[in-house]
Protein backbone atom coordinates (compact mmCIF):
# COMPACT_ATOMS: atom_id res chain seq x y z
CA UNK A 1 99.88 -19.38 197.87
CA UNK A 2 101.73 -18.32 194.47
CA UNK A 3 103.43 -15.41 196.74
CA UNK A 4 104.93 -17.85 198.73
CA UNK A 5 105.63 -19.99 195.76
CA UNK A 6 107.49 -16.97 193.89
CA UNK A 7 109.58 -16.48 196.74
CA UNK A 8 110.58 -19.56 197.07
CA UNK A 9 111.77 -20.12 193.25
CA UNK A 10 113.38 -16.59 193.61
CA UNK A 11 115.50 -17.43 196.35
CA UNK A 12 116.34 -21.08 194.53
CA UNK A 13 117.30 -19.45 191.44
CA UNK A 14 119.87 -16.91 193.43
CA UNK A 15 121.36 -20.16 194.96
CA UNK A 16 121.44 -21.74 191.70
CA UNK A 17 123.03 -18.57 190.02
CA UNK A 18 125.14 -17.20 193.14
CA UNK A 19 127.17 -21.30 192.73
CA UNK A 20 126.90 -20.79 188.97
CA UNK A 21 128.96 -18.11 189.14
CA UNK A 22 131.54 -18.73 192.49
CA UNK A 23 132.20 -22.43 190.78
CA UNK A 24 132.77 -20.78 187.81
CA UNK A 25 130.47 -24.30 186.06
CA UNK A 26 129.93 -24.81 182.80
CA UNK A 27 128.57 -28.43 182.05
CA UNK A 28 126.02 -29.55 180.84
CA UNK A 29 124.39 -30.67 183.89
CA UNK A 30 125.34 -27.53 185.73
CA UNK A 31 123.14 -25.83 182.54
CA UNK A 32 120.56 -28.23 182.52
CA UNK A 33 119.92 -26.87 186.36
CA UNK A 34 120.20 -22.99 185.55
CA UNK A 35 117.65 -23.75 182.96
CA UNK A 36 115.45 -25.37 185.07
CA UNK A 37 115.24 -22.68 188.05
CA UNK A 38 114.99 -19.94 185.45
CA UNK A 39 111.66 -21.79 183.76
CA UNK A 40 110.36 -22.17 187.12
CA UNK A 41 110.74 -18.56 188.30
CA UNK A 42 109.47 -17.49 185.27
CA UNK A 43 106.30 -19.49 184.84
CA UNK A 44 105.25 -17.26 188.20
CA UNK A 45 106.26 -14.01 187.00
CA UNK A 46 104.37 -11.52 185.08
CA UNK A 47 105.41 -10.92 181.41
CA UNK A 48 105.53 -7.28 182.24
CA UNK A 49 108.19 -7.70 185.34
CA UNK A 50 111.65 -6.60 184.82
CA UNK A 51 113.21 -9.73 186.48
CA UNK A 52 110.95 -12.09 184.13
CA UNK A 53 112.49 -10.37 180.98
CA UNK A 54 116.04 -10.97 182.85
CA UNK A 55 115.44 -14.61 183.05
CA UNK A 56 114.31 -14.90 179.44
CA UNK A 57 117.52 -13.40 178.79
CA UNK A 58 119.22 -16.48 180.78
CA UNK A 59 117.33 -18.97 178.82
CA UNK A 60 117.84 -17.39 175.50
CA UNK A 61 121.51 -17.27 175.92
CA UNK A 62 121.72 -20.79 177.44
CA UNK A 63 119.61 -21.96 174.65
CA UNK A 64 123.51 -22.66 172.35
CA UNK A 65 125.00 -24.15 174.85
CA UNK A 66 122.70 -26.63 175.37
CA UNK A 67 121.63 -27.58 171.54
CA UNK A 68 126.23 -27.89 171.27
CA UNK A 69 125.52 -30.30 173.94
CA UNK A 70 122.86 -32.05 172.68
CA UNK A 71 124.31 -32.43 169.33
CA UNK A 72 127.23 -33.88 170.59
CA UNK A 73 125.93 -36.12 173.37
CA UNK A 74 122.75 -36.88 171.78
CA UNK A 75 122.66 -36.35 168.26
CA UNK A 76 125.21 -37.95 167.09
CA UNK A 77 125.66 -40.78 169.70
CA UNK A 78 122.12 -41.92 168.41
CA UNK A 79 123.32 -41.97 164.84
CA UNK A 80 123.86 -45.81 163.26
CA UNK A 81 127.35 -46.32 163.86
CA UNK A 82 129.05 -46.48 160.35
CA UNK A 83 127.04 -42.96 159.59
CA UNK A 84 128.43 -41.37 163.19
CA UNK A 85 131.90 -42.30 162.76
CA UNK A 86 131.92 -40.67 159.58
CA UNK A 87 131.01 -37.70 160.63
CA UNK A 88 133.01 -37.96 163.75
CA UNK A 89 135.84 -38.22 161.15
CA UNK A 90 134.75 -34.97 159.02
CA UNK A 91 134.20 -32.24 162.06
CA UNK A 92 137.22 -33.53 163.73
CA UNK A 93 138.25 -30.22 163.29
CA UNK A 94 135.45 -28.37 164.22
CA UNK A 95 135.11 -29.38 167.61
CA UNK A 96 132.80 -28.17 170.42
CA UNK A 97 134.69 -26.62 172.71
CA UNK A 98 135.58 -23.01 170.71
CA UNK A 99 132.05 -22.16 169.86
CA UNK A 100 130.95 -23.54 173.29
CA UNK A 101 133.37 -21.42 175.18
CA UNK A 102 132.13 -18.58 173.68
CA UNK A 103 128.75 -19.25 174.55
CA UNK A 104 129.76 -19.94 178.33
CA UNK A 105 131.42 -16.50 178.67
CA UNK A 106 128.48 -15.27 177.37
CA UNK A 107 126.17 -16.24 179.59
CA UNK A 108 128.71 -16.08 182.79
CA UNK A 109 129.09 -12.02 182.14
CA UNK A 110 125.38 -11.80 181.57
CA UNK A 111 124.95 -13.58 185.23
CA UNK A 112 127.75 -11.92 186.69
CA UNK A 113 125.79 -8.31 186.24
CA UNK A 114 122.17 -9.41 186.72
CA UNK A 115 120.55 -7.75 189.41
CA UNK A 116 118.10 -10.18 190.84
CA UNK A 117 115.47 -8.08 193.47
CA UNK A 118 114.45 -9.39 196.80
CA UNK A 119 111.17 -9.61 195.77
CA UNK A 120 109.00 -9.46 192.93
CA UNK A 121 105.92 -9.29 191.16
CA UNK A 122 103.21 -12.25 190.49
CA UNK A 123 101.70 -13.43 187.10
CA UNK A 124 98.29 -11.29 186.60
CA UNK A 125 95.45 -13.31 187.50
CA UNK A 126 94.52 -13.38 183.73
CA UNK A 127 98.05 -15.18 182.72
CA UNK A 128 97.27 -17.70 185.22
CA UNK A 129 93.43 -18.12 183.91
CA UNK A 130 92.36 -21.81 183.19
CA UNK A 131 91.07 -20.36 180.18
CA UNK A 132 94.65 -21.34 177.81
CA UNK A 133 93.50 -21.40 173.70
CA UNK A 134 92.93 -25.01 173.45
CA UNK A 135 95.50 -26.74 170.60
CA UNK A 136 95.57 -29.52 168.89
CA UNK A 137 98.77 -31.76 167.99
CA UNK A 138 99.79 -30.24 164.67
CA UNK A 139 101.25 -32.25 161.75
CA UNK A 140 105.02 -33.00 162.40
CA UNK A 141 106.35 -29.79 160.95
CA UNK A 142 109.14 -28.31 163.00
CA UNK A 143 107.69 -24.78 163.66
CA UNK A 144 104.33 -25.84 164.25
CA UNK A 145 105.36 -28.37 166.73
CA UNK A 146 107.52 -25.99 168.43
CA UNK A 147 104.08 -23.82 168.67
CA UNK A 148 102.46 -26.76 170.08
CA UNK A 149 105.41 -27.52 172.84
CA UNK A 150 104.79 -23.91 174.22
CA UNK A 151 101.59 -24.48 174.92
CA UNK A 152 101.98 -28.02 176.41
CA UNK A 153 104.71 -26.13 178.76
CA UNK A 154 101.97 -23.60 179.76
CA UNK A 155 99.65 -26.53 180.41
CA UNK A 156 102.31 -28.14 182.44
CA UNK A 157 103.61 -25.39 184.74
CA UNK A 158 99.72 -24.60 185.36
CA UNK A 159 99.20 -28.07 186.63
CA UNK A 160 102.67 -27.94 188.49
CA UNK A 161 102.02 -24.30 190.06
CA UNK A 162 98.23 -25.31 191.03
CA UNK A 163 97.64 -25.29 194.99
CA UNK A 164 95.92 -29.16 194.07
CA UNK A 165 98.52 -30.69 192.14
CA UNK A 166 97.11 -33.52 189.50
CA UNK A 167 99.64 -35.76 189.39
CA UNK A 168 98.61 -37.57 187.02
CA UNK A 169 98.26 -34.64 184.23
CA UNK A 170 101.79 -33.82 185.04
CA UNK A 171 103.53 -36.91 184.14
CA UNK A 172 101.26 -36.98 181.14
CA UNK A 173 101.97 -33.20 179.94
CA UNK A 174 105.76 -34.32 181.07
CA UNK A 175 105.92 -36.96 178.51
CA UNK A 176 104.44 -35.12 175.37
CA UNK A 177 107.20 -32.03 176.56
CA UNK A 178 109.83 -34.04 176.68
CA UNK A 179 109.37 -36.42 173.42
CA UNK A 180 108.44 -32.50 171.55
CA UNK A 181 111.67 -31.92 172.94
CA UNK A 182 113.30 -34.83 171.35
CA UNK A 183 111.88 -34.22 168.09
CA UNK A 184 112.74 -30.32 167.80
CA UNK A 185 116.51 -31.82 169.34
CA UNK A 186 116.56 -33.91 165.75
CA UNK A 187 115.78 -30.96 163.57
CA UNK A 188 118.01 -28.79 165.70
CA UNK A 189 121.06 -31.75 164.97
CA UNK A 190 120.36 -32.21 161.16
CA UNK A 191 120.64 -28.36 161.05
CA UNK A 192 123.89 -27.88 163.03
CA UNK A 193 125.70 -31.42 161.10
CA UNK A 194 124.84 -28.94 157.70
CA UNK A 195 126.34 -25.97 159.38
CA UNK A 196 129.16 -28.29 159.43
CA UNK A 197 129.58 -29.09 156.00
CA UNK A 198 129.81 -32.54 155.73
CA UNK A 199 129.36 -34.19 152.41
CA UNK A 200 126.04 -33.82 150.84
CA UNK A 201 125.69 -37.98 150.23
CA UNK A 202 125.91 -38.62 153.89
CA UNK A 203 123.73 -35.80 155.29
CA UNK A 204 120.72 -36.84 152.94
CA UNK A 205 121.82 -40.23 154.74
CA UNK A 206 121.27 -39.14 158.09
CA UNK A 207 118.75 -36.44 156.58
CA UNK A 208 116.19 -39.92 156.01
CA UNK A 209 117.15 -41.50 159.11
CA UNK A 210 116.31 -38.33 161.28
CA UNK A 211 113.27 -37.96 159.68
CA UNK A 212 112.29 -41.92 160.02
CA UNK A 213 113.57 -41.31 164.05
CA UNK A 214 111.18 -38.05 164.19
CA UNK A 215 108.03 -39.85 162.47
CA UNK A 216 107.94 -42.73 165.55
CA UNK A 217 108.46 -39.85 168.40
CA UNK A 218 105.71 -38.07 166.21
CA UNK A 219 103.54 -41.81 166.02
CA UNK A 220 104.16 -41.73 170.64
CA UNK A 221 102.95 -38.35 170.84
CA UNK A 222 99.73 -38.94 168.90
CA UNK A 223 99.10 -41.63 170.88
CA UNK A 224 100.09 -39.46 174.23
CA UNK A 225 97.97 -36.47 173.00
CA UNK A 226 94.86 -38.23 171.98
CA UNK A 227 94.41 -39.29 175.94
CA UNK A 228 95.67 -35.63 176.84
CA UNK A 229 92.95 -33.98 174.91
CA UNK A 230 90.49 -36.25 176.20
CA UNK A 231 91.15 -36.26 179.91
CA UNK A 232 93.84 -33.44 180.89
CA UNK A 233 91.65 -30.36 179.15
């Protein structure tokens, strides 16, 4: 079952890189999709295989592009308007594009010169054990909960790689990834508006309302992970 299932994700992700690379893309949708083939691939593939380290690679050098994205899309667009149009006003300047151009290059000559095999080899029946460490939600501390979010995404592509699916663990496992997600997005946005410079009197501004923002994701993922641990062990 999982050999079919590896060469099925392997072929996807050539498909996925092969128009990547022809269509010359670069948005953020066209990175949100890379991403996505490259974390399923690799959630099949032993930590030892060559092509696994490859796609690591991918999704390490994607990783900028897609927190410039977020920022901009995301961050700031959820920001109370008087506070966003400020800062809109002080990184006029320093706009995306430059930085994110860079980034795109990047990852385009990285593609360009991977060597992707016809076939390759499975996760060792010990990565795949049902046996994961068991964790518990940590306090909201942004390391920690980073921590936790790997561990959720191990639980998840378990459930989604099983031969019986549970459907209903998935979209549970789902939700705590992606509101994680959203809360690591915050931190990631605070840090990249102080890369920025912007004055000190507005980021403690938007310093207390990220936090406040980041406290009721943390308050839904309690909630989430308290049924989790119960039911989806």
């Amino acid at each position: 079952m999982q050999n079919k299932q590896i060469e099925k994700k392997l072929k996807e992700f050539k498909k996925v890189v092969k128009h990547f690379i022809k269509k010359s893309l670069q948005s953020a949708e066209d990175i949100h999709a890379l991403r996505i083939k490259c974390r399923e691939l690799f959630s099949l593939l032993s930590k030892d295989d060559t092509l696994a380290k490859s796609v690591k690679k991918v999704i390490s050098l994607s990783n900028e592009i897609r927190d410039i994205d977020v920022f901009f899309s995301d961050y700031l667009t959820s920001l109370p308007k008087k506070q966003r149009k400020k800062v809109q006003e002080e990184i006029a300047a320093k706009a995306k594009d430059d930085g994110r151009e860079k980034e795109i290059k990047k990852l385009r000559i990285y593609l360009k010169n991977l060597e992707i095999p016809k076939s390759t080899e499975q996760k060792k029946e010990e990565e795949t054990s049902q046996n994961l460490l068991t964790m518990r939600l940590p306090k909201l501390d942004k390391k920690k909960l980073h921590k936790y979010r790997i561990y959720i995404k191990k639980r998840l592509y378990r459930e989604k790689n099983s031969s019986v699916k549970d459907e209903k663990k998935i979209k549970k496992l789902t939700e705590v990834k992606d509101i994680l997600g959203a809360i690591n997005d915050n931190y990631n946005g605070l840090e990249r508006l102080k890369s920025y410079g912007v004055k000190e009197s507005l980021y403690e501004k938007i310093k207390k309302f990220t936090q406040k923002e980041n406290e009721k994701l943390y308050e839904s993922v309690v909630i989430i992970s308290q049924y989790t641990d119960r039911n989806l062990s």
